[in-house]
Protein backbone atom coordinates (compact mmCIF):
# COMPACT_ATOMS: atom_id res chain seq x y z
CA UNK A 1 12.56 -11.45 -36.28
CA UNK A 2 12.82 -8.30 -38.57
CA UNK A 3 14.13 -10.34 -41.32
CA UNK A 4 11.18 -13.16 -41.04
CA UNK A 5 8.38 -10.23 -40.94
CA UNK A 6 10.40 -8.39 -44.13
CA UNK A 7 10.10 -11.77 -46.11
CA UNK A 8 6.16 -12.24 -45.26
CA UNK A 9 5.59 -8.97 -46.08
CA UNK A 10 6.91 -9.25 -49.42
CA UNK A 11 5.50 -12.48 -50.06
CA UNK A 12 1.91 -10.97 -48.87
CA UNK A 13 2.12 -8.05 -50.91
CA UNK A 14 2.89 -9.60 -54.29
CA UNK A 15 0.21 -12.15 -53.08
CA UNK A 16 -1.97 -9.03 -52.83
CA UNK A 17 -1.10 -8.19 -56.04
CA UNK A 18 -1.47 -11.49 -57.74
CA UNK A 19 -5.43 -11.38 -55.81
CA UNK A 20 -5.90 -8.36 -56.85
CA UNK A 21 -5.58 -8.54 -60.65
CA UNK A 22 -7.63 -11.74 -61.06
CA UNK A 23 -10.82 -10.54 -59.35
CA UNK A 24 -13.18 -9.61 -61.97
CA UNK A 25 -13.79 -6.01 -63.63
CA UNK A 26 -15.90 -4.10 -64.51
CA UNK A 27 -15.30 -4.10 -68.07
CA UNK A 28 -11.86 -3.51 -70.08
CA UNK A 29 -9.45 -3.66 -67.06
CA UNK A 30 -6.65 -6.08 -66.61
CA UNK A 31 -8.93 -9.21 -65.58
CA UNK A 32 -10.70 -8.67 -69.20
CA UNK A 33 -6.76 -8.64 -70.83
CA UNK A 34 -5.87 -12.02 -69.24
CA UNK A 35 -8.79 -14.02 -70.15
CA UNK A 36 -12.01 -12.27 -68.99
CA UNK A 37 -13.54 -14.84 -71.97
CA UNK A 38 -12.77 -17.56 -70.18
CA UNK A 39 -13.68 -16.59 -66.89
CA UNK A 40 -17.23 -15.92 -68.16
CA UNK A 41 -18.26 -18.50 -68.98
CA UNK A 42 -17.52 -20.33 -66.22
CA UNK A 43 -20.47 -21.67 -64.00
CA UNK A 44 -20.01 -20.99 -60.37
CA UNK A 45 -18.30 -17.44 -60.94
CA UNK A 46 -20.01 -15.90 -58.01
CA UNK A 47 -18.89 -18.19 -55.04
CA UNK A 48 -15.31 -17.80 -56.99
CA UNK A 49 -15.47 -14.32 -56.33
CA UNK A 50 -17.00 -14.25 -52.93
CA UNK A 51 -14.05 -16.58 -51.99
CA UNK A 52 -11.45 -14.89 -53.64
CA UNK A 53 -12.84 -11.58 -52.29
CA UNK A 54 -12.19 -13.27 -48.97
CA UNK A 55 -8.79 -14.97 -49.16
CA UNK A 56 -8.02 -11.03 -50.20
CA UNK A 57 -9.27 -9.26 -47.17
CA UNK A 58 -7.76 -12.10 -44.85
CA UNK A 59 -4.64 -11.37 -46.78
CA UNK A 60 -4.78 -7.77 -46.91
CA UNK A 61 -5.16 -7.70 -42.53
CA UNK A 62 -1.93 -10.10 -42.62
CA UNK A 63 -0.48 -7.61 -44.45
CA UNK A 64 -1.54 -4.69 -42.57
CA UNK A 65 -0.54 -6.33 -39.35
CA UNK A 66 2.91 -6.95 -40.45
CA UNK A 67 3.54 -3.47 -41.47
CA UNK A 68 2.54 -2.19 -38.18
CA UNK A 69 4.71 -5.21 -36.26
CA UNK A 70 7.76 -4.11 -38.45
CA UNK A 71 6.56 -0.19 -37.86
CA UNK A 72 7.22 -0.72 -34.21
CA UNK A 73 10.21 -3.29 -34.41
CA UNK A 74 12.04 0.01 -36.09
CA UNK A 75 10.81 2.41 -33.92
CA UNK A 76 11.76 0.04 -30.45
């Protein structure tokens, strides 16, 4: 059971990561270094974001759930 929540949490939190770095900045961050051209000129950006900002918060309560699952798998 520990060793099943360990591998989702890992596979959540470079998930995270990956989520993280492609939603769209403000200007000169990392989105802008790995084609922030492209990206803008893309029709349909805003329902992109709105659905990647969502797929991250879903992902981000996964995650949060399995570090407090783990937290008291330890602890027991």
């Amino acid at each position: 059971m520990i060793l099943g929540l360990q591998i989702l949490l890992m596979l959540t939190s470079v998930l995270l990561v990956i989520l993280i770095l492609l939603h769209r900045g403000k200007g000169g961050g990392l989105s802008d270094m790995f084609g922030g051209s492209v990206t803008s000129s893309l029709g349909g950006s805003a329902r992109a974001e709105r659905n990647l900002d969502r797929i991250t918060i879903y992902l981000a309560l996964i995650w949060v759930a399995v570090v407090v699952a783990l937290g008291l798998l330890v602890a027991a």
